[in-house]
N, C-alpha and C. Protein backbone atom coordinates (compact mmCIF):
# COMPACT_ATOMS: atom_id res chain seq x y z
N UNK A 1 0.81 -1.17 0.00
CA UNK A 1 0.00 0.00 0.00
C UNK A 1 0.87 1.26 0.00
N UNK A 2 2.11 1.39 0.40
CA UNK A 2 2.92 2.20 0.81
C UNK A 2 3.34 2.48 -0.65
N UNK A 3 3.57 1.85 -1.50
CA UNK A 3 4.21 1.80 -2.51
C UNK A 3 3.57 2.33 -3.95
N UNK A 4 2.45 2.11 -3.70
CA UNK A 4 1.41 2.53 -4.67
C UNK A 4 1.45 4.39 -4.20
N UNK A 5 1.12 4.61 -2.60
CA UNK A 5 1.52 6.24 -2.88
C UNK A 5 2.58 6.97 -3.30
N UNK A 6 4.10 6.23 -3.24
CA UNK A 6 4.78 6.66 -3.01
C UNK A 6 5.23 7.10 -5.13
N UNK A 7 4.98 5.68 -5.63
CA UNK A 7 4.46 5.95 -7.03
C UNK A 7 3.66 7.35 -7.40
N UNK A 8 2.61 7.50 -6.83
CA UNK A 8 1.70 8.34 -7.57
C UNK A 8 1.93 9.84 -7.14
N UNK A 9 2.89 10.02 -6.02
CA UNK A 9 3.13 11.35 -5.58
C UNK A 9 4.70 11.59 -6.69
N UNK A 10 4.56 11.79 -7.81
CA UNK A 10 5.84 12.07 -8.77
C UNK A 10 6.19 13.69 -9.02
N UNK A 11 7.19 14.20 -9.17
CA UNK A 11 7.21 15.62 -9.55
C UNK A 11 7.04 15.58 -10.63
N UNK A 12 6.13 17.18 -10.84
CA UNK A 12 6.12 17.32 -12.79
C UNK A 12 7.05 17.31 -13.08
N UNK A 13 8.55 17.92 -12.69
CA UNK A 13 9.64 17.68 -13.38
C UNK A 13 10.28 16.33 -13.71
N UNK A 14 10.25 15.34 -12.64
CA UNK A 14 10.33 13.77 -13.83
C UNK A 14 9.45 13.11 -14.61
N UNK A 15 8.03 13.64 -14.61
CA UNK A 15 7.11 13.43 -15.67
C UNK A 15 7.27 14.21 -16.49
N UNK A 16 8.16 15.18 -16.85
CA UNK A 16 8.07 15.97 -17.82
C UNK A 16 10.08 14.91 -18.82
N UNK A 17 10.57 14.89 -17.81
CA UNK A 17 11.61 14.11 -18.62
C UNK A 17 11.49 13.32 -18.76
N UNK A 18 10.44 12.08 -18.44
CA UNK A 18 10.28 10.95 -18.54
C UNK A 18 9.42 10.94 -20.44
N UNK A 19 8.51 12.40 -20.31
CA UNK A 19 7.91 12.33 -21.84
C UNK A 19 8.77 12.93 -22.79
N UNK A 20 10.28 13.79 -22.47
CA UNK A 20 11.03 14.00 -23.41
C UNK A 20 11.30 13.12 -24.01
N UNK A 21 12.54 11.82 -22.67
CA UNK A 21 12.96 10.63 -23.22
C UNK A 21 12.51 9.65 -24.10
N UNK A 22 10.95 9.80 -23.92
CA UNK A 22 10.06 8.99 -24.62
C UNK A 22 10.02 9.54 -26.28
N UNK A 23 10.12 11.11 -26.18
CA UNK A 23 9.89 11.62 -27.50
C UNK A 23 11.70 11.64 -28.44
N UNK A 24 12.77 11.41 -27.63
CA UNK A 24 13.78 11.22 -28.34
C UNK A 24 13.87 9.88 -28.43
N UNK A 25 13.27 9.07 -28.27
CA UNK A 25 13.42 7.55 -28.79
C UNK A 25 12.17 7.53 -30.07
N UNK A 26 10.96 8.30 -30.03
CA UNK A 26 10.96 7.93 -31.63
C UNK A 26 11.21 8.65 -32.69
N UNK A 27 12.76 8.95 -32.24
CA UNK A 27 13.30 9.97 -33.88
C UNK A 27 14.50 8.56 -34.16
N UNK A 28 13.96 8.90 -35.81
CA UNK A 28 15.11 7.83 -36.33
C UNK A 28 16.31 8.36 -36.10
N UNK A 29 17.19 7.14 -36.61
CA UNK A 29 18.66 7.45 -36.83
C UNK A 29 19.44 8.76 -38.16
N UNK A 30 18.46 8.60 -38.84
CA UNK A 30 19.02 9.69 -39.80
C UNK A 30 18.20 10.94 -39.44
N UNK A 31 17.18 11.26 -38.90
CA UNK A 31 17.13 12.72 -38.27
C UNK A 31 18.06 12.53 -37.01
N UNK A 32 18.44 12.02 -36.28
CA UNK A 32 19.22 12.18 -35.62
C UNK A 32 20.40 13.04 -35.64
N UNK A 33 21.37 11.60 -36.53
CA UNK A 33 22.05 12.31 -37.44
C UNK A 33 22.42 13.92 -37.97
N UNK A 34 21.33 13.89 -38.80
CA UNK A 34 20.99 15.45 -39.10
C UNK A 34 20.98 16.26 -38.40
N UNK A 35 20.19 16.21 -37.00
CA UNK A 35 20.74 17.11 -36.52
C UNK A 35 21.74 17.34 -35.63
N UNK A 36 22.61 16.18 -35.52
CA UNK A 36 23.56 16.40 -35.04
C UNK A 36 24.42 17.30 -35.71
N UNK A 37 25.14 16.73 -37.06
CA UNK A 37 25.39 17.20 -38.12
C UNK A 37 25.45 18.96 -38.30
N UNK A 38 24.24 19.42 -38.31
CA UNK A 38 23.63 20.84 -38.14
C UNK A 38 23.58 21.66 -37.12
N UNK A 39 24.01 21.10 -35.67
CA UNK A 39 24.39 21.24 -34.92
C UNK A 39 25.81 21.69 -34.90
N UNK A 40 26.63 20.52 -35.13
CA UNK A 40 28.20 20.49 -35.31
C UNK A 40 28.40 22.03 -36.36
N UNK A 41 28.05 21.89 -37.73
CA UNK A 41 28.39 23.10 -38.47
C UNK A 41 28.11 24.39 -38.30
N UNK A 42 26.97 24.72 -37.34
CA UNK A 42 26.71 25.71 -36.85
C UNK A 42 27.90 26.26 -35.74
N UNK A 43 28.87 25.42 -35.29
CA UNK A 43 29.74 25.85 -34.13
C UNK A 43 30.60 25.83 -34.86
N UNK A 44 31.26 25.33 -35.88
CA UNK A 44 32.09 25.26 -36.73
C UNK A 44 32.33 26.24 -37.33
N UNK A 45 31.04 26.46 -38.26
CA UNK A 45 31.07 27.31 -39.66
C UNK A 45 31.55 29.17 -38.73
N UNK A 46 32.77 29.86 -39.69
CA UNK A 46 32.72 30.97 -39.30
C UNK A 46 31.52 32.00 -39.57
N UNK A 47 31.75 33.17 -38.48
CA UNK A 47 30.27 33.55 -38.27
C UNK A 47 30.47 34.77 -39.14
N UNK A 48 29.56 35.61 -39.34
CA UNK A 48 29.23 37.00 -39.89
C UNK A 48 30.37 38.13 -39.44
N UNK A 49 30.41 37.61 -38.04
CA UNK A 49 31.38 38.44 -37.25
C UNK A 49 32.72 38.34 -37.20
N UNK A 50 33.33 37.10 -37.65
CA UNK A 50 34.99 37.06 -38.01
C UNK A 50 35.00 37.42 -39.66
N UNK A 51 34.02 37.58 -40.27
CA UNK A 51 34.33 37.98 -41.68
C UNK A 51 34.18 39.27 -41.67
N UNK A 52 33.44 40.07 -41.03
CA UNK A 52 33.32 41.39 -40.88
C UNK A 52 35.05 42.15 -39.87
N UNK A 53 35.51 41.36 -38.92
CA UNK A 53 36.35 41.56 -38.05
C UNK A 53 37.82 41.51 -38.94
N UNK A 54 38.00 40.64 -39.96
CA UNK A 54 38.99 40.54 -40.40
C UNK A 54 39.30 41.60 -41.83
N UNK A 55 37.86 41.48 -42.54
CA UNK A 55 37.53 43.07 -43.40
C UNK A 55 37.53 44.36 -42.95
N UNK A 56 37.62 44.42 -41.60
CA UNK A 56 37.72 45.64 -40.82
C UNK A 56 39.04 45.74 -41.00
N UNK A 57 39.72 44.73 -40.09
CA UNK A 57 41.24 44.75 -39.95
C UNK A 57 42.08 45.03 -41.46
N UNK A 58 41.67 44.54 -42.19
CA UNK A 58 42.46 44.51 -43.59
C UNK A 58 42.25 46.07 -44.41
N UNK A 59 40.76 46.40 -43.92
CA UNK A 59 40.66 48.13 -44.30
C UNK A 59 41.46 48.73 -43.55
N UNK A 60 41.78 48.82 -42.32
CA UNK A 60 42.47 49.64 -41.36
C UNK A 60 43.94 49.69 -41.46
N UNK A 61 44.72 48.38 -41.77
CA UNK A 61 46.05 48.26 -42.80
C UNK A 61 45.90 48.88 -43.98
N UNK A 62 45.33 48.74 -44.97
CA UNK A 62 45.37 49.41 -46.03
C UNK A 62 45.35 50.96 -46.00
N UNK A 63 44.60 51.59 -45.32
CA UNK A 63 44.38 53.01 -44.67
C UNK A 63 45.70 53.38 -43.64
N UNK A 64 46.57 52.32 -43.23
CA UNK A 64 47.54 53.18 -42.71
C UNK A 64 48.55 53.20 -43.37
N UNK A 65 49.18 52.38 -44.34
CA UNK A 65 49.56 52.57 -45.20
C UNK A 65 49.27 53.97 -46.25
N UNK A 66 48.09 53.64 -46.50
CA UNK A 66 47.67 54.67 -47.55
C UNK A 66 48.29 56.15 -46.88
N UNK A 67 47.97 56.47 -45.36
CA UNK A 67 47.85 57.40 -44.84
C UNK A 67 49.94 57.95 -44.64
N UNK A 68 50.90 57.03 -44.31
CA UNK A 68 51.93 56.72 -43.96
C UNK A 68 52.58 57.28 -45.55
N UNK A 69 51.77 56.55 -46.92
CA UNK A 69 52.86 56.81 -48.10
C UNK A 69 51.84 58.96 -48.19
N UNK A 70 51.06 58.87 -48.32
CA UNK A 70 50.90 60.25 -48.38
C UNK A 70 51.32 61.66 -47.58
N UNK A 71 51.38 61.23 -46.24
CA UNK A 71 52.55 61.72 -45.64
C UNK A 71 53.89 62.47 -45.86
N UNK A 72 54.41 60.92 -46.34
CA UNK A 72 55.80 61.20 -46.81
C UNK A 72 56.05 62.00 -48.33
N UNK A 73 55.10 62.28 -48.88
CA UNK A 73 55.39 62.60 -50.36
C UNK A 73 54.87 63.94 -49.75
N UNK A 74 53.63 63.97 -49.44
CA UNK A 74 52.98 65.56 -49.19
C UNK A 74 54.23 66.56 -48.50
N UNK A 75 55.12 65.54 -47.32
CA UNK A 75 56.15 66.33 -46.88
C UNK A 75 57.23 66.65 -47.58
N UNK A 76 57.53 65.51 -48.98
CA UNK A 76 58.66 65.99 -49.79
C UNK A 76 58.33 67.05 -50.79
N UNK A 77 57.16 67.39 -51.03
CA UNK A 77 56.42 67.97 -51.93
C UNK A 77 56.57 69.57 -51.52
N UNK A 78 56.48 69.98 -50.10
CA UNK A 78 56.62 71.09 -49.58
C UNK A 78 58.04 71.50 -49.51
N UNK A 79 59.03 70.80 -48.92
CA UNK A 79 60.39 70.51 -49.32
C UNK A 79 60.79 71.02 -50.28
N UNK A 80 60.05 70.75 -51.64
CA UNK A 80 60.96 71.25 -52.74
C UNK A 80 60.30 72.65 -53.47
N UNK A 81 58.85 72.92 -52.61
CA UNK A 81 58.45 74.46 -52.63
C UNK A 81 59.14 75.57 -51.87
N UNK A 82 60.31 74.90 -50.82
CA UNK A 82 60.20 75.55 -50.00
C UNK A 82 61.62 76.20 -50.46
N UNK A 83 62.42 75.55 -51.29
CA UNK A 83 63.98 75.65 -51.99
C UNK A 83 63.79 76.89 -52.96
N UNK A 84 62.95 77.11 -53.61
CA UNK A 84 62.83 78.26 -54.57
C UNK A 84 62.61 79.57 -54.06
């Protein structure tokens, strides 16, 4: 008798994992799969944000450069206005 209450007093929270477990046993093996799969490439695949981060970086080299050779000419340029 003891045993029968002790059964029927369950928390919703292991009746609620007891009907997950139930619902991941009837997915086949190839949705499985899949989404494992889709899972995996999503952590994998680079994001929006290292392609944007590294196009940043590669504009910001190019621009100091750019900025570094104009510099030096704009200053030789005055240099040889300044001789006459």
């Amino acid at each position: 008798m003891g045993k029968k209450d002790a059964n029927a007093a369950r928390l919703p929270v292991d009746q609620y994992r007891k009907q997950i477990g139930k619902q991941d046993y009837k997915k086949t093996k190839p949705a499985l799969r899949a989404t494992r799969l889709k899972a995996e490439a999503k952590r994998s695949a680079p994001g929006i944000r290292d392609t944007i981060l590294v196009l940043l970086a590669v504009l910001v080299f190019l621009l100091g450069v750019y900025a570094f050779f104009y510099l030096n000419l704009s200053t030789e340029l005055n240099l040889d206005n300044d001789v006459d």
